[in-house]
Protein backbone atom coordinates (compact mmCIF):
# COMPACT_ATOMS: atom_id res chain seq x y z
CA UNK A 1 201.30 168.71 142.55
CA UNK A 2 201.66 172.40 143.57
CA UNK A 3 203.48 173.25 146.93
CA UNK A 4 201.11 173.98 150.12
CA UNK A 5 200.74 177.22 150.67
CA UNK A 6 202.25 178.39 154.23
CA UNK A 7 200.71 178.47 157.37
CA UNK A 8 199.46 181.85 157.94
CA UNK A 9 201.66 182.89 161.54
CA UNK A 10 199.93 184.44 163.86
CA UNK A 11 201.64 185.82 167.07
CA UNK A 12 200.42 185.84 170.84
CA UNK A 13 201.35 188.47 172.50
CA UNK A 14 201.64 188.61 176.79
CA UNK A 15 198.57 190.53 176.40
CA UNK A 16 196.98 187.91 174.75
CA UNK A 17 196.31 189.96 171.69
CA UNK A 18 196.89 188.02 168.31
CA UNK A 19 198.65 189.60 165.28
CA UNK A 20 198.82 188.70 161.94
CA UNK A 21 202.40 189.04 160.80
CA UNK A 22 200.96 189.56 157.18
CA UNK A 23 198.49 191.99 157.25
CA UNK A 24 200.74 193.55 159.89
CA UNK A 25 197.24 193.92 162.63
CA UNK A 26 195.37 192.21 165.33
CA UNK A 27 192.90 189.85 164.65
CA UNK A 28 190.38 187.96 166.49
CA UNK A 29 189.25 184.32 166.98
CA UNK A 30 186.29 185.51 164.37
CA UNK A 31 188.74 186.49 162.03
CA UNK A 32 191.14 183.49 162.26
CA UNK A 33 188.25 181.37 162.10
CA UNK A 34 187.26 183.37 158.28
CA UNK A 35 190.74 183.03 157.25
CA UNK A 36 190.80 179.06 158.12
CA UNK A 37 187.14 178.85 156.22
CA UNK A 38 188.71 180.81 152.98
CA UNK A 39 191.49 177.92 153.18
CA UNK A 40 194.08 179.16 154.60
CA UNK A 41 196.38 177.11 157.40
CA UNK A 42 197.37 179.10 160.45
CA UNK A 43 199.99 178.61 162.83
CA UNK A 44 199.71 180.55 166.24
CA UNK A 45 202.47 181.10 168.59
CA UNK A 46 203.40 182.42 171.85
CA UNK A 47 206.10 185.65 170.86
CA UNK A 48 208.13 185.49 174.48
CA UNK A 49 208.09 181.12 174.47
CA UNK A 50 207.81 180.75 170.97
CA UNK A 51 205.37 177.56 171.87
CA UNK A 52 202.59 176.69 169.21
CA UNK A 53 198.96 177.29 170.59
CA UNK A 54 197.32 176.51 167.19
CA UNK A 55 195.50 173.30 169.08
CA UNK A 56 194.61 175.31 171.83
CA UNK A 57 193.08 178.15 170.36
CA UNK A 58 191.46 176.27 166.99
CA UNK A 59 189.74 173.94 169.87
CA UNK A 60 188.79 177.97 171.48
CA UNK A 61 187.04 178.97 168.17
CA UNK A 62 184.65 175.72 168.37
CA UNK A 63 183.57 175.89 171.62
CA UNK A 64 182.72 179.16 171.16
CA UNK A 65 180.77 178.00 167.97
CA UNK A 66 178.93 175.12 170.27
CA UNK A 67 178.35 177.62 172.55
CA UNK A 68 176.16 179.79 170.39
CA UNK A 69 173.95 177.15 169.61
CA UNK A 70 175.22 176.78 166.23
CA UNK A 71 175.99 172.72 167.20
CA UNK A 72 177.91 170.96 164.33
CA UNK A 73 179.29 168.01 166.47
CA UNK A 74 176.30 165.85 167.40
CA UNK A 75 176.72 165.07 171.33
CA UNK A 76 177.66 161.51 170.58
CA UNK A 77 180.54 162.67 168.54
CA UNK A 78 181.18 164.52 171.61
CA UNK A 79 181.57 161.58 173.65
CA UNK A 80 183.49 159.81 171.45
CA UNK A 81 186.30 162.42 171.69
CA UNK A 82 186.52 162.58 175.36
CA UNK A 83 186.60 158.72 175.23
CA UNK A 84 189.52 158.63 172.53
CA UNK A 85 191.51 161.07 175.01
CA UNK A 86 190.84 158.34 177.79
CA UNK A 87 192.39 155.79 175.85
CA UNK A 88 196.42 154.98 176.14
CA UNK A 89 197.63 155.93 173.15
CA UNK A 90 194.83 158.36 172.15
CA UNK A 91 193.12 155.44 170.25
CA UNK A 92 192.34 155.64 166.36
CA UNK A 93 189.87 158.74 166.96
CA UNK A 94 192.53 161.51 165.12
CA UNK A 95 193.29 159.29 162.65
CA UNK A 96 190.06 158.92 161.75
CA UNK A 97 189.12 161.82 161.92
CA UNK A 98 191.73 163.41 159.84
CA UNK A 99 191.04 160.84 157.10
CA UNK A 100 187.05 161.47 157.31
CA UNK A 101 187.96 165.25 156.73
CA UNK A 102 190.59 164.31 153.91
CA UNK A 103 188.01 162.22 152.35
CA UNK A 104 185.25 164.96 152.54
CA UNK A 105 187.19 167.73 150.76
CA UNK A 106 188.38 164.96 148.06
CA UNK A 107 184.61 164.37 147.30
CA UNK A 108 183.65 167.87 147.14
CA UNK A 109 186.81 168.58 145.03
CA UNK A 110 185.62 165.26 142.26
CA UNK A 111 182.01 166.69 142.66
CA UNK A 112 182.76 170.29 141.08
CA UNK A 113 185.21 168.22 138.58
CA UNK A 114 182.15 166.29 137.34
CA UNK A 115 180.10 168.90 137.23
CA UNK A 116 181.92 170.12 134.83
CA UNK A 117 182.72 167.28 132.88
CA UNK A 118 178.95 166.70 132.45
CA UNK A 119 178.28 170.49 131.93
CA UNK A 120 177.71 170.93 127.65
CA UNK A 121 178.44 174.80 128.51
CA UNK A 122 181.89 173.91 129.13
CA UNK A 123 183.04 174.70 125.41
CA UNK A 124 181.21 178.21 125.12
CA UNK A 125 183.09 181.18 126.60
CA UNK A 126 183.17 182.92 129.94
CA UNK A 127 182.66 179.31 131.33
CA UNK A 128 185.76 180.26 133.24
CA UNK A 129 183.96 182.59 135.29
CA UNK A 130 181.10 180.85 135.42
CA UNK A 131 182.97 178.04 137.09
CA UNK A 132 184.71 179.69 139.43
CA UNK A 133 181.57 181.27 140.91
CA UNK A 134 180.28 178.04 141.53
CA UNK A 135 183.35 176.96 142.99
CA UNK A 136 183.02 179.79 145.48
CA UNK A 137 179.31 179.35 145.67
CA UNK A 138 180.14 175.21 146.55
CA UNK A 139 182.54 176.16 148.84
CA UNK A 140 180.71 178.83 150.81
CA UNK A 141 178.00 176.66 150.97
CA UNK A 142 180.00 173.71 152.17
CA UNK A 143 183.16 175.64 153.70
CA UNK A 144 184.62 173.07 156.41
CA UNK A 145 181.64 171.88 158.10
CA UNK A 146 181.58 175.21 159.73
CA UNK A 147 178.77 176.89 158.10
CA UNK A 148 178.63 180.82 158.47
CA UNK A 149 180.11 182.19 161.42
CA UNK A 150 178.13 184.93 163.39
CA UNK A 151 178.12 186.84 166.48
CA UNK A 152 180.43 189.10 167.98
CA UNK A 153 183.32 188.44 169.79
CA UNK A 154 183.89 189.32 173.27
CA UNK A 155 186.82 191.67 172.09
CA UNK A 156 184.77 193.38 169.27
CA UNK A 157 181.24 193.52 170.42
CA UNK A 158 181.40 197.26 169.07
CA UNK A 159 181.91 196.14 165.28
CA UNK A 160 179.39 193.67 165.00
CA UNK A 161 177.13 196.34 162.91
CA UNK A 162 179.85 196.98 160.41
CA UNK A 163 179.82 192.89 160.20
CA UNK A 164 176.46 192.90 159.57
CA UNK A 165 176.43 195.12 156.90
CA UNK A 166 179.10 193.42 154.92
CA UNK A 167 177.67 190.47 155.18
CA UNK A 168 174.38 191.61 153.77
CA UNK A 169 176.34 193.04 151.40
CA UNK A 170 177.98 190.04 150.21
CA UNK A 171 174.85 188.24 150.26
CA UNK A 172 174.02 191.10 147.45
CA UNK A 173 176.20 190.84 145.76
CA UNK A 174 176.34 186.91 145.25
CA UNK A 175 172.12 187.38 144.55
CA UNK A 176 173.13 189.55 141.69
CA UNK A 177 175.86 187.24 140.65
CA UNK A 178 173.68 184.30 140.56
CA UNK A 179 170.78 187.11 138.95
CA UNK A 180 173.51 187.65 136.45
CA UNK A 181 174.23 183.52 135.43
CA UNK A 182 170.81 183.49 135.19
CA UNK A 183 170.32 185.76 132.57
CA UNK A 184 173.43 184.77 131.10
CA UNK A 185 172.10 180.93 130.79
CA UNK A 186 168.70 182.15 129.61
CA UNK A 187 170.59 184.11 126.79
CA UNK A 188 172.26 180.72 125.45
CA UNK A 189 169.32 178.33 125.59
């Protein structure tokens, strides 16, 4: 089994601004949320303590998502949180939880597998490609319970247009993709 890829690290600096040692910029919670949807781990820390706030601001990012109505946690999931914090020992809650998730991306994972597997195409060529568009396709579809997120943040309000516009232009240009299988599949039957 391949090695995981690193955390992405993330610094917090006394301003409170967040850089991506990477990409060598700042980034917001909007943007840290994207990277964790595309798969990628992060790790944030404080520069001056060198303390990890990953918990504290991943925890950030979904209240903010709550708070714009987009509600993935069902209020008695909710409650069942707050009651697992109330118990000594934190209770079996995270466990749980973290198995639930493990479980989930295991099944999604098989799913595409045996989609293939089941797929007569899979011999002819440029099934590759094909493949790996629906991979994408399954996974922004399905991408960590999350679905799409949207709105500004309070830090970027004025670059909300320029998000707009590349999303529609990634929804564009996965319609012609999908335009493009089509005819593609058509062509073979």
């Amino acid at each position: 089994m391949a090695e995981k890829e690193k955390p992405l690290l993330i610094k917090r600096y006394a301003s409170r601004r967040l850089y991506n040692t990477e990409t060598s910029d700042y980034v917001t919670l909007e943007d840290i949320a994207g990277i964790i949807r595309a798969g990628r781990e992060v790790q944030i820390v404080d520069l001056k303590s060198g303390d990890d706030l990953t918990r504290q601001y991943l925890l950030q990012i979904i209240a903010e998502h709550e708070s714009r109505g987009e509600n993935v946690l069902p209020v008695n999931v909710l409650n069942d949180l707050v009651r697992s914090y109330m118990v000594p020992g934190g209770g079996m809650m995270p466990q749980f939880l973290q198995s639930s998730f493990e479980m989930l991306r295991e099944s999604q994972k098989k799913m595409v597998e045996n989609m293939t597997a089941m797929n007569p195409m899979a011999k002819r060529p440029g099934f590759e490609a094909m493949q790996a568009q629906q991979e994408a396709f399954l996974k922004a579809m399905t991408g960590g319970l999350s679905g799409n997120w949207s709105g500004p943040s309070p830090d970027d309000s004025d670059d909300s247009d320029d998000r707009d516009s590349e999303s529609s232009e990634d929804l564009e240009e996965i319609k012609k993709q999908l335009a493009d299988l089509h005819n593609k599949l058509s062509k073979l039957k």
